[in-house]
C-alpha atoms as a PDB file:
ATOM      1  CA  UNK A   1       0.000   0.000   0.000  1.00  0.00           C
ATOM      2  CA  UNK A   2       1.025   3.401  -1.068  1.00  0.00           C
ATOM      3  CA  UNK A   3       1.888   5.942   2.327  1.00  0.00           C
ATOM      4  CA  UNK A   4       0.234   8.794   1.946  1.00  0.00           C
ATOM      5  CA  UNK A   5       1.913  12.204   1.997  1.00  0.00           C
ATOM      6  CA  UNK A   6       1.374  14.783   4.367  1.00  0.00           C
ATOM      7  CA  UNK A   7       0.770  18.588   3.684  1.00  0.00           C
ATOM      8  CA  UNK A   8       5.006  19.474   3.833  1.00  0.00           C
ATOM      9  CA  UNK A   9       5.061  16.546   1.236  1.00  0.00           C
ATOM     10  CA  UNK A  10       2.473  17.498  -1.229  1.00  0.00           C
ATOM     11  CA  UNK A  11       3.899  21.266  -0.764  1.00  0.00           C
ATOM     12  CA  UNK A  12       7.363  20.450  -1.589  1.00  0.00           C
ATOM     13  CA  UNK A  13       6.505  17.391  -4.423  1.00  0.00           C
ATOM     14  CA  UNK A  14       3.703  20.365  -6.207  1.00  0.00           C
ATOM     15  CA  UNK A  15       6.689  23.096  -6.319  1.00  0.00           C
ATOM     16  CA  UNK A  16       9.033  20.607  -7.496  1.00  0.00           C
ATOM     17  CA  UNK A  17       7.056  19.171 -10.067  1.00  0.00           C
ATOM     18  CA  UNK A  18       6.250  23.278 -11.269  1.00  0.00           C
ATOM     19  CA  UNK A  19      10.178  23.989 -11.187  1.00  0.00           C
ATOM     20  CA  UNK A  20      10.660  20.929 -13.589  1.00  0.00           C
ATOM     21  CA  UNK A  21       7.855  22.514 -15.644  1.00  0.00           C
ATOM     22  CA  UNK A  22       9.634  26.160 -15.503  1.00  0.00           C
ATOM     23  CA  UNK A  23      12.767  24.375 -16.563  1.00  0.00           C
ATOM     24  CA  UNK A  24      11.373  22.252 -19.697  1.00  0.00           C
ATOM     25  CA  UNK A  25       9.053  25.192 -20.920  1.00  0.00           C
ATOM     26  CA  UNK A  26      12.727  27.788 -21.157  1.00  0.00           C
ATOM     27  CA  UNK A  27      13.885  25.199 -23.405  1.00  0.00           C
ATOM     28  CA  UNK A  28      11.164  25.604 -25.831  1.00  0.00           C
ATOM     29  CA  UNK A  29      11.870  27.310 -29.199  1.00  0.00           C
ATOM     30  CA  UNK A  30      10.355  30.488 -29.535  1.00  0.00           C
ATOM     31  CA  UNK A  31       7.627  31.338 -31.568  1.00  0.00           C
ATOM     32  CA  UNK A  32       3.949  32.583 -31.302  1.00  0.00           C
ATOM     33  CA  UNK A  33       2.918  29.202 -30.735  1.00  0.00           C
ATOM     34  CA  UNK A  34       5.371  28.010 -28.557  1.00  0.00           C
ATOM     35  CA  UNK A  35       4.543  31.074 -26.360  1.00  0.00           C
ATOM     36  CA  UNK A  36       1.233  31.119 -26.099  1.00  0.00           C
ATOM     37  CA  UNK A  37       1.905  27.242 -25.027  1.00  0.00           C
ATOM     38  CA  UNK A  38       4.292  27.801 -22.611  1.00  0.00           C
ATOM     39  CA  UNK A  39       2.563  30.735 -20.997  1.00  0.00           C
ATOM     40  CA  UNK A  40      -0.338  28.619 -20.200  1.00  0.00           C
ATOM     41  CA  UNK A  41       1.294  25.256 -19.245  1.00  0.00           C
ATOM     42  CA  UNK A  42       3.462  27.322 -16.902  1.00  0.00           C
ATOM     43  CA  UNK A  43       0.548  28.974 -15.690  1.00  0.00           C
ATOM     44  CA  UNK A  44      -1.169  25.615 -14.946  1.00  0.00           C
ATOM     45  CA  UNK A  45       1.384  23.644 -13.435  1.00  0.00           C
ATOM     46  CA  UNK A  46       2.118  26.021 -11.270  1.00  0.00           C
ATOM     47  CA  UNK A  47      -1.160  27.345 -10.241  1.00  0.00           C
ATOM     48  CA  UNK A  48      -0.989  23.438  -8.734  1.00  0.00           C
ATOM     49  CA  UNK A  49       0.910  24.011  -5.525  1.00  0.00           C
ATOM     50  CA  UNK A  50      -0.135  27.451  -5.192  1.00  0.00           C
ATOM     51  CA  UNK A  51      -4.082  26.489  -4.955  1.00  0.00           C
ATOM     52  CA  UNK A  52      -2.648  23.555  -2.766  1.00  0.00           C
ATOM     53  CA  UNK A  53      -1.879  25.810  -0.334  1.00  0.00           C
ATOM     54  CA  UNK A  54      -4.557  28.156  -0.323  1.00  0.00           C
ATOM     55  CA  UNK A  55      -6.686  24.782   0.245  1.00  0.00           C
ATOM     56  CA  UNK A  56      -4.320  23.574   3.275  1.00  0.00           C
ATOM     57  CA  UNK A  57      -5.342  27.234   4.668  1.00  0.00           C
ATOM     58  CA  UNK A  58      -9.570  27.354   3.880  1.00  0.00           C
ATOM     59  CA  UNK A  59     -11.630  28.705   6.464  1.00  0.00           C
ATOM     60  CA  UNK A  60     -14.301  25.550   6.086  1.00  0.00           C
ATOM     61  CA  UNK A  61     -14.525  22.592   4.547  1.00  0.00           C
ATOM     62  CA  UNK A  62     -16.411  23.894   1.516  1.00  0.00           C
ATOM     63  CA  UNK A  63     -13.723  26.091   1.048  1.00  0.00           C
ATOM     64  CA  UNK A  64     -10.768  23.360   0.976  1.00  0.00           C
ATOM     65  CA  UNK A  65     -13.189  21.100  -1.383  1.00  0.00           C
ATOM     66  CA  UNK A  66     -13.442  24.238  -3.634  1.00  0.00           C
ATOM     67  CA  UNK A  67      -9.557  24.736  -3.602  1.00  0.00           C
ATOM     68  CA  UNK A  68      -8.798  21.105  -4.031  1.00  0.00           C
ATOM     69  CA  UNK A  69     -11.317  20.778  -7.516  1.00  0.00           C
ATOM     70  CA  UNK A  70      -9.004  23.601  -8.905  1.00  0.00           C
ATOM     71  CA  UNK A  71      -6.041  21.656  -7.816  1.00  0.00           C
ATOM     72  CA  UNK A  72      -7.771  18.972 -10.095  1.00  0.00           C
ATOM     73  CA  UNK A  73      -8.580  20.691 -12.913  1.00  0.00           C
ATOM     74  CA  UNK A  74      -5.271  22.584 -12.870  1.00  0.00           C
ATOM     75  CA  UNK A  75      -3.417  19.461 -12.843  1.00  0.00           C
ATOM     76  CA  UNK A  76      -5.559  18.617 -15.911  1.00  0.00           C
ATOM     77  CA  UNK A  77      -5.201  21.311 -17.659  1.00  0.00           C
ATOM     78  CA  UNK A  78      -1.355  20.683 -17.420  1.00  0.00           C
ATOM     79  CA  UNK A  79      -1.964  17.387 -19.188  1.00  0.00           C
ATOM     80  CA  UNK A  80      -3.345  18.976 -22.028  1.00  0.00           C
ATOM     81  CA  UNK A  81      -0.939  21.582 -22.696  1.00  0.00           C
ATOM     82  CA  UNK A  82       2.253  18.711 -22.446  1.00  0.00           C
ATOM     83  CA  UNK A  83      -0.022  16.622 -24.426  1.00  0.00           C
ATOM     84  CA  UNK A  84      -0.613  19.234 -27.208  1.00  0.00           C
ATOM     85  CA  UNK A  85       3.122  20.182 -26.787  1.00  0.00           C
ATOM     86  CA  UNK A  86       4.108  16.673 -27.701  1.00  0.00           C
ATOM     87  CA  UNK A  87       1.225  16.341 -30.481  1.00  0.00           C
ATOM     88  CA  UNK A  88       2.576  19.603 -32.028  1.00  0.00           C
ATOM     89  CA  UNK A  89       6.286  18.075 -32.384  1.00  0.00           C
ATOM     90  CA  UNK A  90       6.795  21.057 -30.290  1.00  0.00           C
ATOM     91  CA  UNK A  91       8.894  18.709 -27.706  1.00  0.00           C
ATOM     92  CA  UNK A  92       9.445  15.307 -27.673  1.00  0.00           C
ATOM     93  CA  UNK A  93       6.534  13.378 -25.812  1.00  0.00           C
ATOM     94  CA  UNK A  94       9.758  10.767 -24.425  1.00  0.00           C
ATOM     95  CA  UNK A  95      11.461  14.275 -23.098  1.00  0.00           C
ATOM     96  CA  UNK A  96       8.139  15.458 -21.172  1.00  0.00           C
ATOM     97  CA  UNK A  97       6.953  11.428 -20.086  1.00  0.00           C
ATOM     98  CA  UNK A  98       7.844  12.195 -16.408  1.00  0.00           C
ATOM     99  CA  UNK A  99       5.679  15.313 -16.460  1.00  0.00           C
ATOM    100  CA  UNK A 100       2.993  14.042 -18.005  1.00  0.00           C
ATOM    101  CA  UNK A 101       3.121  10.597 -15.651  1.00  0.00           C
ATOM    102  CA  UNK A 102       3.453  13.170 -12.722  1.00  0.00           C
ATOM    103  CA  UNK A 103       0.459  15.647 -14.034  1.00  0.00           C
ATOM    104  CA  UNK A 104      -1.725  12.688 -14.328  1.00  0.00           C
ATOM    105  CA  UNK A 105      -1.182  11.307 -10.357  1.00  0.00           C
ATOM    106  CA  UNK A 106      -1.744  14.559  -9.466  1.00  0.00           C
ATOM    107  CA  UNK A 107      -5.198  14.860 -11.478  1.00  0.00           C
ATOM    108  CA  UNK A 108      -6.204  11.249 -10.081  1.00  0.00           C
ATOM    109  CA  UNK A 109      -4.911  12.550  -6.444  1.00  0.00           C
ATOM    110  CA  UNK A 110      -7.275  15.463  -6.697  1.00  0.00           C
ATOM    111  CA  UNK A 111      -9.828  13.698  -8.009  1.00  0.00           C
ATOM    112  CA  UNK A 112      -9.835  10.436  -5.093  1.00  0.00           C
ATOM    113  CA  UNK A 113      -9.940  13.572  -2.544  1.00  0.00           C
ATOM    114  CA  UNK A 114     -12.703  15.727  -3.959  1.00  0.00           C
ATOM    115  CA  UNK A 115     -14.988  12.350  -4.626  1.00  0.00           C
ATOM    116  CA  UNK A 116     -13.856  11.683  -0.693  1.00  0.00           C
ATOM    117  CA  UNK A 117     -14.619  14.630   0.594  1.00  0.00           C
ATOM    118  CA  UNK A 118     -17.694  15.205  -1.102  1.00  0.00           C
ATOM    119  CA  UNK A 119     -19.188  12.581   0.735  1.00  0.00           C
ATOM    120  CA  UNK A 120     -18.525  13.556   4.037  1.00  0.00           C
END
């Protein structure tokens, strides 16, 4: 059984995974496409951790649930711009196949704590 990861854990693995995404997205080439791209999937991944946080700190439970679906949707989001990146030979989808693997625990992460907490 997988442990689960506390609130320092999540922090630190959400602004790691958004410096790995900082990193990959200034080796893009540049272009108006490429830009546009990279805007947004920087945007995204790192609107991750940062809505994380906000959650860790709600004033009621509504208000973490509320956080966390953004978390989930953010995280999403981030799939779709590596995957379009990848689908657009803009990167190779081998050089981005950590990302994408980590973007995708995160969305089913999100998702398993929404459908849990929505039920309490």
């Amino acid at each position: 059984m997988e442990k689960r990861m506390n609130r320092e854990e999540m922090y630190e693995r959400t602004t790691q995974f958004a410096v790995r995404v900082v990193r990959m997205v200034k080796s893009l080439p540049h272009g108006t496409a490429e830009d546009v791209i990279a805007r947004q999937l920087t945007r995204s991944a790192t609107s991750i951790g940062a809505n994380y946080r906000e959650a860790c700190h709600g004033r009621s439970h509504a208000d973490f649930l509320a956080k966390l679906k953004i978390c989930e949707g953010e995280a999403d989001e981030t799939v779709y711009w590596l995957d379009l990146l990848a689908k657009a030979d803009m990167m190779k989808e081998a050089r981005m196949q950590a990302l994408m693997d980590e973007a995708r625990e995160f969305v089913a992460m999100f998702t398993a704590a929404t459908r849990t907490l929505s039920k309490s």
